[in-house]
Structures are given as C-alpha cells and as structure tokens.
C-alpha atoms as a PDB file:
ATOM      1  CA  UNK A   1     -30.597 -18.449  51.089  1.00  0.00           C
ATOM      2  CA  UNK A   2     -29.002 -18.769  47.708  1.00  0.00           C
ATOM      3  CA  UNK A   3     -29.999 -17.144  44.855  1.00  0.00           C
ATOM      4  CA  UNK A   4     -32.334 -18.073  42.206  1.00  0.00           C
ATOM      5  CA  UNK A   5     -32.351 -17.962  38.627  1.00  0.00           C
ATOM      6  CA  UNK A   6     -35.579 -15.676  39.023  1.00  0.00           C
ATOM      7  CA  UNK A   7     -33.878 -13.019  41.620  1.00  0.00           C
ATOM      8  CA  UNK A   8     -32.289 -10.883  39.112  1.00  0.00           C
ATOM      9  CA  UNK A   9     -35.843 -10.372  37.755  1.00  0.00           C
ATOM     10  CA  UNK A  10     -37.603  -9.835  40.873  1.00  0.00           C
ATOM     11  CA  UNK A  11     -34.496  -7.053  41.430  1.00  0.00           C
ATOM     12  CA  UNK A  12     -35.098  -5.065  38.736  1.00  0.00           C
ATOM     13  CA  UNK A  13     -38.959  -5.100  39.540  1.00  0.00           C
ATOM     14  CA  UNK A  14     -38.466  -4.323  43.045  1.00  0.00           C
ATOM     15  CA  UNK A  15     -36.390  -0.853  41.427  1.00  0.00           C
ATOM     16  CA  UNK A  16     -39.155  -0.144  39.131  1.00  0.00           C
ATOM     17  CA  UNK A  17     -42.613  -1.386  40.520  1.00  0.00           C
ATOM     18  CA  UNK A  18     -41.565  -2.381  44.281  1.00  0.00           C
ATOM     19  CA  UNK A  19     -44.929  -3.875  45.618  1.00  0.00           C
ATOM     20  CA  UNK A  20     -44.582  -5.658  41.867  1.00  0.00           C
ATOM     21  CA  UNK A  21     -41.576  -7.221  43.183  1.00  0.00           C
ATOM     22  CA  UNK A  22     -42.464  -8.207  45.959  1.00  0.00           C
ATOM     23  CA  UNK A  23     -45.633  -9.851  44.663  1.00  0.00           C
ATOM     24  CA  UNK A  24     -43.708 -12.198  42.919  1.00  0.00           C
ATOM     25  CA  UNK A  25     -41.517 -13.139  46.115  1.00  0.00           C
ATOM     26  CA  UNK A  26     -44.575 -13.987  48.504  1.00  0.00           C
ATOM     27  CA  UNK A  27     -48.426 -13.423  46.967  1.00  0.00           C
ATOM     28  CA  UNK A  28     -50.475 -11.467  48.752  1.00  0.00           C
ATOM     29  CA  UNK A  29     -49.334 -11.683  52.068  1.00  0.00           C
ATOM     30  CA  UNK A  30     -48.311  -8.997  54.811  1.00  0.00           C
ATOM     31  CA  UNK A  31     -44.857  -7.964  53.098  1.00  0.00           C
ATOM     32  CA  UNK A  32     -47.050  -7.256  50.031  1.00  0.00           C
ATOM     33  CA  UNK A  33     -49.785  -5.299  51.348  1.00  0.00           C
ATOM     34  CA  UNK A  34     -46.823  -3.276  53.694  1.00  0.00           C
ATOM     35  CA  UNK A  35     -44.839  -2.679  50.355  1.00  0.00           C
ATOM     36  CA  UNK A  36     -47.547  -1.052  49.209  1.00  0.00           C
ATOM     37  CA  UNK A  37     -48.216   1.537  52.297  1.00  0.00           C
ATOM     38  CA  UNK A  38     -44.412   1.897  52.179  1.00  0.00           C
ATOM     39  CA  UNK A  39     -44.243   2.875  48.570  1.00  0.00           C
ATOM     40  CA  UNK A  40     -47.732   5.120  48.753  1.00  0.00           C
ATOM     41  CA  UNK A  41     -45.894   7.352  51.366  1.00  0.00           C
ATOM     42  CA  UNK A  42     -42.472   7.159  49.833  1.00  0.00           C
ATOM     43  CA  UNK A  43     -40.794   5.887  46.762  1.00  0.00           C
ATOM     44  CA  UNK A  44     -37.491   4.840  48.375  1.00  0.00           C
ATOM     45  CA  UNK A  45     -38.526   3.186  51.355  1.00  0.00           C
ATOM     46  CA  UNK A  46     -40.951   0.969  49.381  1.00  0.00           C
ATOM     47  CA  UNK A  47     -37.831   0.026  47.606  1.00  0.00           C
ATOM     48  CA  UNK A  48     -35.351  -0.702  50.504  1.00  0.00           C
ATOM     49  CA  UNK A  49     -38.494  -2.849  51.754  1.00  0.00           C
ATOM     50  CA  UNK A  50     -38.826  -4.490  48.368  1.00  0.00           C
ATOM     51  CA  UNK A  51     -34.893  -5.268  48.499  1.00  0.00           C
ATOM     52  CA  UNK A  52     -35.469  -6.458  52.006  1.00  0.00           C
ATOM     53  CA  UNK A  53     -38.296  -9.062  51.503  1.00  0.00           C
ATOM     54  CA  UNK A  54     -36.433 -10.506  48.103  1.00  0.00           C
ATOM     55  CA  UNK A  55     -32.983 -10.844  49.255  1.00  0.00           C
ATOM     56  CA  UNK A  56     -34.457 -12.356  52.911  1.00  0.00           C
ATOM     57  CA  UNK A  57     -36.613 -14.512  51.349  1.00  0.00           C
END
C-alpha cells in the first residue's frame, strides 16, 4: 500500500512507544493487544512487530 502523509508519524511512535504506534494504525484490535505482549517481554521485538503492522497495513 502506499504511504500516507501520517506514516512517518506512526514510525517514529512505533521506535519510541511501539504498542502507541500501532494503536494509531488499527484501534484496539489483535495486532494491538499482541504489540503489547511483544513489547512486555522484549523491547525490540515489540518494535519489529510495530514496523510490521504499520508498513503492512
């Protein structure tokens, strides 16, 4: 899909804050509430997961 003007935003969240990021991509759905395991048991893979769900989406 082609990029938004709001991706480069929800990029730099998904770095910081990844469940943040991916909040703004799809609500509180599945990918959100797995973001947030992902980034309780590790930092990074909540990240590549964050990445993941922004750049598929």
């Amino acid at each position: 899909m082609p990029l938004t003007i709001t991706d480069p935003i929800k990029l730099i969240f998904a770095i910081l804050l990844p469940p943040l990021g991916v909040f703004l991509e799809v609500g509180f759905k599945g990918p959100f509430w797995i973001n947030i395991i992902l980034t309780l048991l590790g930092y990074i893979p909540g990240i590549i997961h964050a990445l993941y769900v922004i750049l598929k989406h």
